[in-house]
Each structure stands twice: as structure tokens, then as C-alpha cells.
C-alpha atoms as a PDB file:
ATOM      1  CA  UNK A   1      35.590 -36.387-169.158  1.00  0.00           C
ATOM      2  CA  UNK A   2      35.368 -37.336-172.714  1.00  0.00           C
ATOM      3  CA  UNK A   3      37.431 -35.803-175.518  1.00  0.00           C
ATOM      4  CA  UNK A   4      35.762 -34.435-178.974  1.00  0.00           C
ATOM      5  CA  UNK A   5      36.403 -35.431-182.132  1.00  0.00           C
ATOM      6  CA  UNK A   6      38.973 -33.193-183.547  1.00  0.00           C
ATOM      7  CA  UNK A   7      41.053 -32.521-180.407  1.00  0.00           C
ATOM      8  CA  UNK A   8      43.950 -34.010-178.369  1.00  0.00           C
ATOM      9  CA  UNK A   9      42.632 -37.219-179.035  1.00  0.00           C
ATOM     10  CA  UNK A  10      43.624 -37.774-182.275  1.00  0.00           C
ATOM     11  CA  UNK A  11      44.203 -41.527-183.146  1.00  0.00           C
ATOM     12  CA  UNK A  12      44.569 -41.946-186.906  1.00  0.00           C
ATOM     13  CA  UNK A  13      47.859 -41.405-188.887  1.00  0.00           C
ATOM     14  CA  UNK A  14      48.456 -38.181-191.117  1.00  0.00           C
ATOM     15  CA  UNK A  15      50.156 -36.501-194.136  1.00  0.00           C
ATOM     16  CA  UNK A  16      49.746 -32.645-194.658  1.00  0.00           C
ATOM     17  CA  UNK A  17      52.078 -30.957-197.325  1.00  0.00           C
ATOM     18  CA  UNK A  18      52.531 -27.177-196.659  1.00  0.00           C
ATOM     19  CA  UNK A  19      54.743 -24.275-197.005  1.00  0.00           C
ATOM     20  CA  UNK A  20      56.160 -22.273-193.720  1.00  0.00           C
ATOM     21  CA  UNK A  21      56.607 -18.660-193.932  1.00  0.00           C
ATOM     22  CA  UNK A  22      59.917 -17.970-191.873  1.00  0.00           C
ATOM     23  CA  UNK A  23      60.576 -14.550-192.776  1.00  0.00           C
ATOM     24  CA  UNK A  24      57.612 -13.349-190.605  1.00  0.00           C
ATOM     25  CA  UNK A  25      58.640 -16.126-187.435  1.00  0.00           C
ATOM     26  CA  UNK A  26      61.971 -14.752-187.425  1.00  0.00           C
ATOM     27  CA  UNK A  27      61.562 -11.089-187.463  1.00  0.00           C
ATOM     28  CA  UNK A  28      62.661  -9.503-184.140  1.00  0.00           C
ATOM     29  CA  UNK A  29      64.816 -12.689-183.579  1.00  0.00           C
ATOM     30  CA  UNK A  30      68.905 -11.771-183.696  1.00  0.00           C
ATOM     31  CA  UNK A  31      70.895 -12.542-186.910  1.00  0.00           C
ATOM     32  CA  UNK A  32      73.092 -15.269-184.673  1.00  0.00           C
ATOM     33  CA  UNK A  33      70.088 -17.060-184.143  1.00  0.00           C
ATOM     34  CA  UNK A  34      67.951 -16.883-187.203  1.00  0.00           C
ATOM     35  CA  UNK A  35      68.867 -21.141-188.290  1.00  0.00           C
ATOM     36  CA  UNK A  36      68.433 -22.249-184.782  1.00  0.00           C
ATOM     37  CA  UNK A  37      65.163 -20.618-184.216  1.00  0.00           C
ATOM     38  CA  UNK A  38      64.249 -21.432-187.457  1.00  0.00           C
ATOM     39  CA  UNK A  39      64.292 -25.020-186.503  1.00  0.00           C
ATOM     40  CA  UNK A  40      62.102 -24.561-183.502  1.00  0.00           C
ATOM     41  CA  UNK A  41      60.114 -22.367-185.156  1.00  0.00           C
ATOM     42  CA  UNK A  42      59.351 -25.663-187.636  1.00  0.00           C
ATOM     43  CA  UNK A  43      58.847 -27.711-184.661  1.00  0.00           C
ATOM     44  CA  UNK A  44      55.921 -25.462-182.914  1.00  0.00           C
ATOM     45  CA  UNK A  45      54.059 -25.292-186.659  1.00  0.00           C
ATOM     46  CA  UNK A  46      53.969 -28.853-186.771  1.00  0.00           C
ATOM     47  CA  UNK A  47      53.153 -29.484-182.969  1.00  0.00           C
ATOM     48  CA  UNK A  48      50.268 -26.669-183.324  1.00  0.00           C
ATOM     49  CA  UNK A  49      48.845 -28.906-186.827  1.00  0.00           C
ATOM     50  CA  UNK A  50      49.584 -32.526-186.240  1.00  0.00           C
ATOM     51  CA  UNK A  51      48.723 -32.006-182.605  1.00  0.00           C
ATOM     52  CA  UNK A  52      51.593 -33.718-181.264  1.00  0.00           C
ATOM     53  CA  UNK A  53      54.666 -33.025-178.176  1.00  0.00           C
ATOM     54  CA  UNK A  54      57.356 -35.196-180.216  1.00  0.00           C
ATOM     55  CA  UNK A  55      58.538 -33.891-183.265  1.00  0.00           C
ATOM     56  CA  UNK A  56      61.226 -34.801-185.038  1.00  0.00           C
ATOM     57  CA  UNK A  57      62.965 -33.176-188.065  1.00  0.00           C
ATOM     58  CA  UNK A  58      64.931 -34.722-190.835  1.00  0.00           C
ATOM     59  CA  UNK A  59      68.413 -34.344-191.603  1.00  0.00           C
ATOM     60  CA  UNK A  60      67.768 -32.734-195.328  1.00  0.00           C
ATOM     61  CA  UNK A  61      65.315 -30.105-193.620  1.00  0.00           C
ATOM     62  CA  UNK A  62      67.841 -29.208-191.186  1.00  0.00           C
ATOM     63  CA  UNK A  63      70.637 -29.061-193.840  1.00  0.00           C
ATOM     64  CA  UNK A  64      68.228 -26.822-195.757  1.00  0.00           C
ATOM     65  CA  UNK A  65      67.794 -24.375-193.118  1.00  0.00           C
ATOM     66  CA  UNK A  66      71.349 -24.327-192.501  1.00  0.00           C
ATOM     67  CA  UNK A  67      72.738 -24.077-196.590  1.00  0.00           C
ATOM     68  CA  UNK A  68      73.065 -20.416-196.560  1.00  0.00           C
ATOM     69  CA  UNK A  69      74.698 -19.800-193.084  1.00  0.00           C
ATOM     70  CA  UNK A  70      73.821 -18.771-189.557  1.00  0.00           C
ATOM     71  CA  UNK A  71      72.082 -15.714-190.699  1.00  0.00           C
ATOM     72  CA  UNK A  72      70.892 -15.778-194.024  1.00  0.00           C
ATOM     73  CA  UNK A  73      67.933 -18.547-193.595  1.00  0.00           C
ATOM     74  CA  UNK A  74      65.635 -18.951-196.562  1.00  0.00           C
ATOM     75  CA  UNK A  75      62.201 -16.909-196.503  1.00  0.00           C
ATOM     76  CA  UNK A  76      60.111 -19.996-197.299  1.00  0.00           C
ATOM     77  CA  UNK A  77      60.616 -23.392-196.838  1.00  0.00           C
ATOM     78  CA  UNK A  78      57.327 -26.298-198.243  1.00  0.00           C
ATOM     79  CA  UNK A  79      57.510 -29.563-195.462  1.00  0.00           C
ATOM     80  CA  UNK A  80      55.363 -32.557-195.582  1.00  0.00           C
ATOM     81  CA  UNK A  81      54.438 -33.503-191.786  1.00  0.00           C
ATOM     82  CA  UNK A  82      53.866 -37.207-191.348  1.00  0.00           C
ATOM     83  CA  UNK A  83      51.772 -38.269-187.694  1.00  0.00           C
ATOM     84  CA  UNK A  84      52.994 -41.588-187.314  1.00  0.00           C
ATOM     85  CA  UNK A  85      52.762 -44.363-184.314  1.00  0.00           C
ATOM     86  CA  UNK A  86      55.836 -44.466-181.945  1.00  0.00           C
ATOM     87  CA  UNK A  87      57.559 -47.655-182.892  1.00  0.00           C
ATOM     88  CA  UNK A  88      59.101 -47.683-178.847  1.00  0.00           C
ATOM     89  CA  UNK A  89      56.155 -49.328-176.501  1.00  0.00           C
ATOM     90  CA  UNK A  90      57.200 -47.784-173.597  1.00  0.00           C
ATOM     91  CA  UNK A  91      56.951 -43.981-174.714  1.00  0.00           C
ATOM     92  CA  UNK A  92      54.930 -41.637-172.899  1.00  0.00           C
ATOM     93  CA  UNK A  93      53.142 -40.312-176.531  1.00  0.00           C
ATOM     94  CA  UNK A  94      51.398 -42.578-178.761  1.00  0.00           C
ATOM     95  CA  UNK A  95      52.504 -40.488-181.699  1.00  0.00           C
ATOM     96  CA  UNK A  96      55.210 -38.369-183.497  1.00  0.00           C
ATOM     97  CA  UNK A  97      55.635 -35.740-186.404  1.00  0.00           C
ATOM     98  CA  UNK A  98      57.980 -36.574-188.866  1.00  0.00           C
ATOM     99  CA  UNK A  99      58.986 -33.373-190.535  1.00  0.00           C
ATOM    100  CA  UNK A 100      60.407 -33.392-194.261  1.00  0.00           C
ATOM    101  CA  UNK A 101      61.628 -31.288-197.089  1.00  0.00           C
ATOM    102  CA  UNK A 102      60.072 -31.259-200.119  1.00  0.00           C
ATOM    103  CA  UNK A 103      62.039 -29.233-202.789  1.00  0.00           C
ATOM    104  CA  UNK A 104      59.785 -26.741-205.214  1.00  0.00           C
ATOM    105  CA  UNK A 105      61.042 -24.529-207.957  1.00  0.00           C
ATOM    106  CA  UNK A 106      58.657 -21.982-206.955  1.00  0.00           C
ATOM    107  CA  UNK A 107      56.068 -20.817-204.045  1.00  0.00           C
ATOM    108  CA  UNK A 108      53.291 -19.419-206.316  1.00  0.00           C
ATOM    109  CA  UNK A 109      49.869 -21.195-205.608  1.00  0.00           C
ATOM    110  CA  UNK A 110      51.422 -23.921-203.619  1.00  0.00           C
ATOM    111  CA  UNK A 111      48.099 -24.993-201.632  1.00  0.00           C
ATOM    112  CA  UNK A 112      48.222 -27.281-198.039  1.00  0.00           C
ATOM    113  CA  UNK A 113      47.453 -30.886-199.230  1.00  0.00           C
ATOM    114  CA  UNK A 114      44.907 -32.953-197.431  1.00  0.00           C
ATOM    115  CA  UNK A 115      46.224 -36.400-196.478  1.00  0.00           C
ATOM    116  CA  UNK A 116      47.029 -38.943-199.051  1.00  0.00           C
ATOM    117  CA  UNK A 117      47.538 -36.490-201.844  1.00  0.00           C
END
């Protein structure tokens, strides 16, 4: 059965700048788990838009996340999500997400960029 265009089978890499709303992903989660779910909460966004299984998150996102505490996480956070090629030949998934911070002074009319932008 063929695929459509579009779908699961994807084959071209991407780059797709956008902001996350957290405050309304963790809102009936406990205040010892807001950073950790944040985290996976980042991880399903960009699984549901890059339409990948592996995702990976850097180590500046993560100490983002994590600069105010267990409990306190920031409302908003803008990412850049990168589909690229998996460098090892003998993974299961031809690609992964690479997720990213990218610092803003403000949130107001912050648009999702298109690839290449």
C-alpha cells in the first residue's frame, strides 16, 4: 500500500522555528513534576510536527527548562526543530528531531518559520 505525500513517509530534511506554550501542557500535572514533563511534553510537539519516533533535545533547552527549579518552569519557551538523517546505518529510523533553544526577548508576534528561514 502506497504512502501519500505529506504523511509518514517523509524523506526530505527540515527546519521549523516555533514557540511551545507550556503553561497550558502542564496544567493538571503536579508541581514535582512540572520540568520533567515539560521535557516530554517538548518531545511529543516535535514528534507530532517533524513526524518522527527519535527525538532528541539539546543540553541548553534542557538547562532552560530546568533554570528556575523543579516547579517553577517558564510559560513559553521558542525551539527550532531540525529533521535530520541518522548518521548510525544500522538504526531502525531513517530520521531524528533535533530540538534547540532559541533565546527571544519577547513572545509578541513570534510566527512558526517555514524551513530555511
Amino acid at each position: 500500500m502506497a504512502t501519500k505525500a505529506g504523511k509518514k513517509g517523509e524523506t526530505t530534511e527540515i527546519v521549523r522555528e516555533c514557540t511551545i506554550n507550556l503553561h497550558k501542557r502542564l496544567y493538571n500535572v503536579s508541581h514535582k513534576r512540572h520540568a520533567i514533563r515539560a521535557i516530554k511534553e517538548i518531545k511529543t510537539f516535535a514528534q507530532k510536527n517533524m513526524l518522527t519516533p527519535v527525538v532528541k533535545v539539546d543540553g541548553e533547552l534542557n538547562k532552560y527548562i530546568w533554570s528556575k527549579g523543579l516547579r517553577k518552569v517558564p510559560v513559553r519557551v521558542r525551539v527550532r526543530m531540525e529533521r535530520k538523517l541518522a548518521e548510525d546505518e544500522d538504526s531502525a529510523h531513517k530520521f531524528y528531531t533535533m530540538v534547540t533553544y532559541v533565546p527571544v526577548a519577547s513572545f509578541k508576534n513570534c510566527k512558526m518559520l517555514p524551513a530555511n528561514c
